[in-house]
N, C-alpha and C. Protein backbone atom coordinates (compact mmCIF):
# COMPACT_ATOMS: atom_id res chain seq x y z
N UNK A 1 0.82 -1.20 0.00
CA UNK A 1 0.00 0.00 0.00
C UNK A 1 0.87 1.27 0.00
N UNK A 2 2.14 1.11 0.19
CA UNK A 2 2.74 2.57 0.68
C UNK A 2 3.50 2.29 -0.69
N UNK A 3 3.80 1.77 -1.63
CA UNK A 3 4.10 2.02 -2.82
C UNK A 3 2.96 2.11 -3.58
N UNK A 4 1.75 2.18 -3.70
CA UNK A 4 0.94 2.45 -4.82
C UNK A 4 0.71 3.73 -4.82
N UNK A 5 0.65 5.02 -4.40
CA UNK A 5 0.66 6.40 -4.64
C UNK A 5 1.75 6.73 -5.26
N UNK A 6 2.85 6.44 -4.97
CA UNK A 6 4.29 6.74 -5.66
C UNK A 6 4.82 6.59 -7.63
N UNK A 7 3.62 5.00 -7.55
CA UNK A 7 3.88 4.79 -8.53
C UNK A 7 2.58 5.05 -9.63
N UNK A 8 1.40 5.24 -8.82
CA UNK A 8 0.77 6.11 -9.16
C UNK A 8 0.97 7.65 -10.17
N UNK A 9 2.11 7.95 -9.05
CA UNK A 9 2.23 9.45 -9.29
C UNK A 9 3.20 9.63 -10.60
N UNK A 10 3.80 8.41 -10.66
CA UNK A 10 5.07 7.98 -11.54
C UNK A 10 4.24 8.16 -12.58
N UNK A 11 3.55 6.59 -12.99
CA UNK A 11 2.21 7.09 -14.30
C UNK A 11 1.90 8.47 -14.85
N UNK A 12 1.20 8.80 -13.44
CA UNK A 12 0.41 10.22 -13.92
C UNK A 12 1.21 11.29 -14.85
N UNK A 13 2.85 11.49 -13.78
CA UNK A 13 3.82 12.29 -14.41
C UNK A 13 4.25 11.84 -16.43
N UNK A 14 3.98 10.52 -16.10
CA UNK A 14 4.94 10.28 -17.44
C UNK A 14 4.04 10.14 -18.69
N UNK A 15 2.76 10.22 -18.31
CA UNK A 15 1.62 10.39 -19.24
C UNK A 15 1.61 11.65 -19.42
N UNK A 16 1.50 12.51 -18.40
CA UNK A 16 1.12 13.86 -18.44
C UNK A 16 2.57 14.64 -19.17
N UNK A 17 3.57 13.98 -19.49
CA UNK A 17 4.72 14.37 -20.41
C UNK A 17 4.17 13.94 -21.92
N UNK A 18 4.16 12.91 -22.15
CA UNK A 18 3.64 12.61 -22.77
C UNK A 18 2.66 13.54 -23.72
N UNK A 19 1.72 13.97 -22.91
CA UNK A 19 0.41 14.67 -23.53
C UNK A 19 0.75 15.97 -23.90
N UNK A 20 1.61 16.27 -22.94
CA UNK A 20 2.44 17.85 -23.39
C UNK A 20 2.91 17.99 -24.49
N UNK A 21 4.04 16.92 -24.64
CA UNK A 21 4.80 16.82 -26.15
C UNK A 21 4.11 16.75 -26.91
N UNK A 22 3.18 15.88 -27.14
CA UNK A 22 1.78 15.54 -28.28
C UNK A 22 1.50 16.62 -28.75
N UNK A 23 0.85 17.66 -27.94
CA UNK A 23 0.80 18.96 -28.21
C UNK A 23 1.48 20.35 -29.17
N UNK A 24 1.17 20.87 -29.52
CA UNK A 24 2.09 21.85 -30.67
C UNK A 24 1.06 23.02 -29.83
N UNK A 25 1.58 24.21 -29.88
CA UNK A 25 0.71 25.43 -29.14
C UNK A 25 0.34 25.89 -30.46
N UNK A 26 0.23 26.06 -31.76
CA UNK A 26 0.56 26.97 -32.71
C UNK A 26 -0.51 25.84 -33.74
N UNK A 27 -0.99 24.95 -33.20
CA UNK A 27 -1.83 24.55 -33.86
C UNK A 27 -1.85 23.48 -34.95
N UNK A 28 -0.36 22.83 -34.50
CA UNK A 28 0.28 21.81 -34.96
C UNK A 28 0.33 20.36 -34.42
N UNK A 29 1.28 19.95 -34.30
CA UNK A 29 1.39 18.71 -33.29
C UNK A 29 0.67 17.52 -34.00
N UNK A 30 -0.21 16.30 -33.12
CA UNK A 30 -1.31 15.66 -33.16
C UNK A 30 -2.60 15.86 -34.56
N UNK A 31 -2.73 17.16 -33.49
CA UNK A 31 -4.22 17.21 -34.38
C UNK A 31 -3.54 17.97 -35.71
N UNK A 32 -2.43 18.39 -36.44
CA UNK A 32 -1.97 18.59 -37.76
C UNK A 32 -1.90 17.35 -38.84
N UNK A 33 -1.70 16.48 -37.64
CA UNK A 33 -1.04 14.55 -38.46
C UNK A 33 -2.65 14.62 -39.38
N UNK A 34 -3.81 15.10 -38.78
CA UNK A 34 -5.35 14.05 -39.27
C UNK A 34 -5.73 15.66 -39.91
N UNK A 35 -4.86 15.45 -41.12
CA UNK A 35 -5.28 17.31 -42.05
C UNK A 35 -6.98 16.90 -42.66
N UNK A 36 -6.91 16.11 -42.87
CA UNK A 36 -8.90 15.88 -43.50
C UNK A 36 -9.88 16.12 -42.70
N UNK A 37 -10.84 16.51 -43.17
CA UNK A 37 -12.02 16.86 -42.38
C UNK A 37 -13.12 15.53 -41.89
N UNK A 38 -13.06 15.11 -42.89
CA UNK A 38 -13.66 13.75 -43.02
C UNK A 38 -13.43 12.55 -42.02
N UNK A 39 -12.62 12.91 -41.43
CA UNK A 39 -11.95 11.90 -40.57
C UNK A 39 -13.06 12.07 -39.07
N UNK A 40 -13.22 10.85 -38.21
CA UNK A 40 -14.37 10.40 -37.52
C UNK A 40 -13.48 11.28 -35.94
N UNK A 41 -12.61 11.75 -36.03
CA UNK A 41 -12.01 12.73 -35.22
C UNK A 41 -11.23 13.43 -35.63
N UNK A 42 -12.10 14.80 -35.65
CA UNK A 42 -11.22 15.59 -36.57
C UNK A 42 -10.15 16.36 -36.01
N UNK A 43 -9.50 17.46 -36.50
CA UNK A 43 -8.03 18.28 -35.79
C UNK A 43 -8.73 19.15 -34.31
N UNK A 44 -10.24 19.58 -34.46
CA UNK A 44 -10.71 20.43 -33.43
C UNK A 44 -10.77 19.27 -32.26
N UNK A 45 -11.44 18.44 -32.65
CA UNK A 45 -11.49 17.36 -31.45
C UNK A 45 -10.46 16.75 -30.81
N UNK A 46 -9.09 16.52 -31.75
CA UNK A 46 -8.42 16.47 -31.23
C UNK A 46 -7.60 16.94 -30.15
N UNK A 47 -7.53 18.56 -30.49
CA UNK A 47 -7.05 19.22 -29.92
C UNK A 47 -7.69 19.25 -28.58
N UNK A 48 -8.94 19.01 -28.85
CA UNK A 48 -10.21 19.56 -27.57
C UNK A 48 -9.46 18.23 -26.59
N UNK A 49 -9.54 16.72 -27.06
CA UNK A 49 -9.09 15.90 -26.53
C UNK A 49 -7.46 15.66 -25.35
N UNK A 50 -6.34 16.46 -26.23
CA UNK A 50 -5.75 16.41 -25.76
C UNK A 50 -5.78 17.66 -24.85
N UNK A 51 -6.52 18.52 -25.14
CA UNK A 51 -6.35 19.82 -23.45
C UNK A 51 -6.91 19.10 -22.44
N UNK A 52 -8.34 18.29 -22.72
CA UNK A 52 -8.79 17.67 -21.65
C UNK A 52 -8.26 16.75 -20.73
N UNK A 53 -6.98 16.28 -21.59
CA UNK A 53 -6.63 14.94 -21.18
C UNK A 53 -5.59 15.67 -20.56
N UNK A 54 -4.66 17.08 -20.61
CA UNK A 54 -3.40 17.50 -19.78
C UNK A 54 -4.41 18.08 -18.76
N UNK A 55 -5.56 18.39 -18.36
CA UNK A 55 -6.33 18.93 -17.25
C UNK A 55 -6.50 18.11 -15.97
N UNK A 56 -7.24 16.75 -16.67
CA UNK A 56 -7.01 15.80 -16.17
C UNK A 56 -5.98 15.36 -15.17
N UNK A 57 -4.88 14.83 -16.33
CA UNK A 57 -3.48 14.42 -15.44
C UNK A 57 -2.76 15.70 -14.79
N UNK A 58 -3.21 16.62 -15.05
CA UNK A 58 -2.71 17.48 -13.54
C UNK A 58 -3.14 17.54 -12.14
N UNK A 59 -4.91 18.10 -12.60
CA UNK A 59 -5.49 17.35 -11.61
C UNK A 59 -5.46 16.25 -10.62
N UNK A 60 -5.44 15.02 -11.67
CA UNK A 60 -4.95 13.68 -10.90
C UNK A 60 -3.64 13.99 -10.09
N UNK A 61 -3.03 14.25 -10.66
CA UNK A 61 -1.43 14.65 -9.99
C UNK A 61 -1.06 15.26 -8.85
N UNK A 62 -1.98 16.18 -9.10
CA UNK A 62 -2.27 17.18 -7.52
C UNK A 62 -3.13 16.45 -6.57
N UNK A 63 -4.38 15.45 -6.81
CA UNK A 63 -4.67 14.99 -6.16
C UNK A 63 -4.11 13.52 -5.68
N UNK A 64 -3.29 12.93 -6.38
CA UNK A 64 -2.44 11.81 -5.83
C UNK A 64 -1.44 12.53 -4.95
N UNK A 65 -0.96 13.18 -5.36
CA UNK A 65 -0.14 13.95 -4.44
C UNK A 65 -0.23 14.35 -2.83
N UNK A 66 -1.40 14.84 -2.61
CA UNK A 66 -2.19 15.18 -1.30
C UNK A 66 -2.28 14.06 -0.82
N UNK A 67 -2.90 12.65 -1.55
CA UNK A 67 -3.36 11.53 -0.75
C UNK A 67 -2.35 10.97 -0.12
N UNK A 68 -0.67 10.82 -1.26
CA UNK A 68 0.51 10.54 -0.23
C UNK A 68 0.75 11.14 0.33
N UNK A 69 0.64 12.44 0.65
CA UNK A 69 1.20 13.27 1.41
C UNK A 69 0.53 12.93 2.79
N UNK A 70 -1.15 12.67 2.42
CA UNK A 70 -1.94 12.50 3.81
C UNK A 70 -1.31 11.27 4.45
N UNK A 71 -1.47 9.92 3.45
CA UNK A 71 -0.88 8.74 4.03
C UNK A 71 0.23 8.26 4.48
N UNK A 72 1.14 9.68 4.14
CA UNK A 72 2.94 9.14 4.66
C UNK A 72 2.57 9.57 6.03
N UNK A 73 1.37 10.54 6.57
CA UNK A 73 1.40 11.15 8.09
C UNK A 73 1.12 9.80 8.47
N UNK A 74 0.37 9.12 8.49
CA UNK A 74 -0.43 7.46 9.41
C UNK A 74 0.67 6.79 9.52
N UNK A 75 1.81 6.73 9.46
CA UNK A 75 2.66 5.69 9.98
C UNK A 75 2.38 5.14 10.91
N UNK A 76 3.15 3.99 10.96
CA UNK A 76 3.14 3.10 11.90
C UNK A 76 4.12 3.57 13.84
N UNK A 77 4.24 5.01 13.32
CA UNK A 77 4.45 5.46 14.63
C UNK A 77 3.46 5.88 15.24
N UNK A 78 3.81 5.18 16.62
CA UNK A 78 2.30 5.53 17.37
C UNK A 78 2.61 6.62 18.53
N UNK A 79 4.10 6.99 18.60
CA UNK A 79 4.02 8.13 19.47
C UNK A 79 4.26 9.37 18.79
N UNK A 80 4.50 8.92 17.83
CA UNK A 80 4.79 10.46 16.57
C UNK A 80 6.36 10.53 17.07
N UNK A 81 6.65 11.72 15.85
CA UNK A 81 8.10 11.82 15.32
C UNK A 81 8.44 13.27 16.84
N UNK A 82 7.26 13.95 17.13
CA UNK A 82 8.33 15.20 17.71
C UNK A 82 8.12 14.27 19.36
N UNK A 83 7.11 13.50 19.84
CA UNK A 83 7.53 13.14 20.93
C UNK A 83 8.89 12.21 21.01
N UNK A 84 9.18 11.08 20.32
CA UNK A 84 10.56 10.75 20.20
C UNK A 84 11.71 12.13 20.41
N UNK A 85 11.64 12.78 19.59
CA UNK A 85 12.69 13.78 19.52
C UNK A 85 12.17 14.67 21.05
N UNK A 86 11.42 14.93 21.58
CA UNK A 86 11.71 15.36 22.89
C UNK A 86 11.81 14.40 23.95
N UNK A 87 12.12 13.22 23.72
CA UNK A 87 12.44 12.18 24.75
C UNK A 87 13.89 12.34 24.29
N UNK A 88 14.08 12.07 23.15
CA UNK A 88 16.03 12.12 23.09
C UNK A 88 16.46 13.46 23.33
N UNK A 89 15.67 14.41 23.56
CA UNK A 89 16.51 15.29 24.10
C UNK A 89 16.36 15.47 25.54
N UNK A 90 15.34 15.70 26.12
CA UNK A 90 15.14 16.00 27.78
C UNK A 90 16.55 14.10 28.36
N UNK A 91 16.45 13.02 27.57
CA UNK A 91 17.37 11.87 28.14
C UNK A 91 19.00 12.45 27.75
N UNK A 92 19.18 13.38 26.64
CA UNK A 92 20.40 13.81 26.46
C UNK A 92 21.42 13.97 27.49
N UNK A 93 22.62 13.83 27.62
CA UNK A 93 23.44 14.07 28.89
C UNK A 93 24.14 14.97 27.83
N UNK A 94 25.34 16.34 28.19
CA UNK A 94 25.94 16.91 27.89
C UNK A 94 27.41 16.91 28.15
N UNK A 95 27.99 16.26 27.24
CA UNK A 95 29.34 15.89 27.50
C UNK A 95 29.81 16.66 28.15
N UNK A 96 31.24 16.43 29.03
CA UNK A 96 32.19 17.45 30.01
C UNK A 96 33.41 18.09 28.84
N UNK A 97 33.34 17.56 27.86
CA UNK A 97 34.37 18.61 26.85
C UNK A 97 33.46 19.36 26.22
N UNK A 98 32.09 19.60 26.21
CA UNK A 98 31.17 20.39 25.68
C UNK A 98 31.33 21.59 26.25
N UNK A 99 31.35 21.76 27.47
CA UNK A 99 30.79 22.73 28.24
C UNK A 99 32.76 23.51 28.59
N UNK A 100 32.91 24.92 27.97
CA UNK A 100 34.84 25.56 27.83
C UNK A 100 34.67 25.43 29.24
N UNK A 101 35.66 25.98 29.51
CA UNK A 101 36.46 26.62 31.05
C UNK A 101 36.49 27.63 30.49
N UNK A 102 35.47 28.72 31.37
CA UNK A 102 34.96 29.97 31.37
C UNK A 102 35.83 31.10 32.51
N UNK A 103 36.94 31.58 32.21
CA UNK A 103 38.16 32.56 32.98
C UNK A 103 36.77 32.94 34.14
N UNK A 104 37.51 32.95 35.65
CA UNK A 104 36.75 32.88 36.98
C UNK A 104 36.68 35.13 36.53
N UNK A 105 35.47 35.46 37.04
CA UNK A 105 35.33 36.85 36.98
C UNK A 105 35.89 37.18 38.35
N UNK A 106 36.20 37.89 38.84
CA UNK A 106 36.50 38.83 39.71
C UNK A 106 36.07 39.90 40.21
N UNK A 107 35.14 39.64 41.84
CA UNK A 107 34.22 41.18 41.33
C UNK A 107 35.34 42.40 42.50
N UNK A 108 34.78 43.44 42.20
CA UNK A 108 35.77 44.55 42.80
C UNK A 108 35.21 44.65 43.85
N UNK A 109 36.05 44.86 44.97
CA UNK A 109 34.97 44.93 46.52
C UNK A 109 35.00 46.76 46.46
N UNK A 110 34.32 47.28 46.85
CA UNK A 110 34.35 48.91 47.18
C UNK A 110 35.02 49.25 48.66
């Protein structure tokens, strides 16, 4: 289960490259290959097809995205990540070469 969003997201990305390249902005690309009108999908549909289809896989993308993001929080830690880290620190000891030898002050008597 904790690899199927990942590779999910893998798909989504490499389709959604995919659909980009397909694309020509200028009105080329794809829908230039099917120049006849006659054809049972023509260059408008095409085009219509492939915007729908990069809307899509972004969409999807952003929303696979969130879902791993939600499901990497549920781990299998049950005390969570910052209580660990404030147990290793309040158990920390502070080494004796940590702490210089601080010159003794001297106060002035009046």
């Amino acid at each position: 289960m904790e690899y199927l969003f990942p590779i999910l997201i893998v798909i989504t990305c490499i389709l959604l490259v995919l659909v980009v390249l397909v694309q020509n902005p200028k009105g080329g690309g794809l829908s230039a290959a099917f120049g006849g009108g006659n054809q049972v999908m023509g260059v408008k549909k095409t085009a219509d097809f492939l915007e729908k289809a990069t809307w899509y896989l972004a969409i999807a993308l952003l929303v696979l995205s969130l879902f791993s993001n939600v499901i990497s929080f549920r781990g299998d830690n049950t005390n969570g990540d910052q209580s660990i880290a404030k147990e290793q620190i309040e158990n920390a000891t502070i080494p004796a070469q940590a702490i210089p030898d601080l010159p003794q002050i001297e106060t002035l008597e009046e």
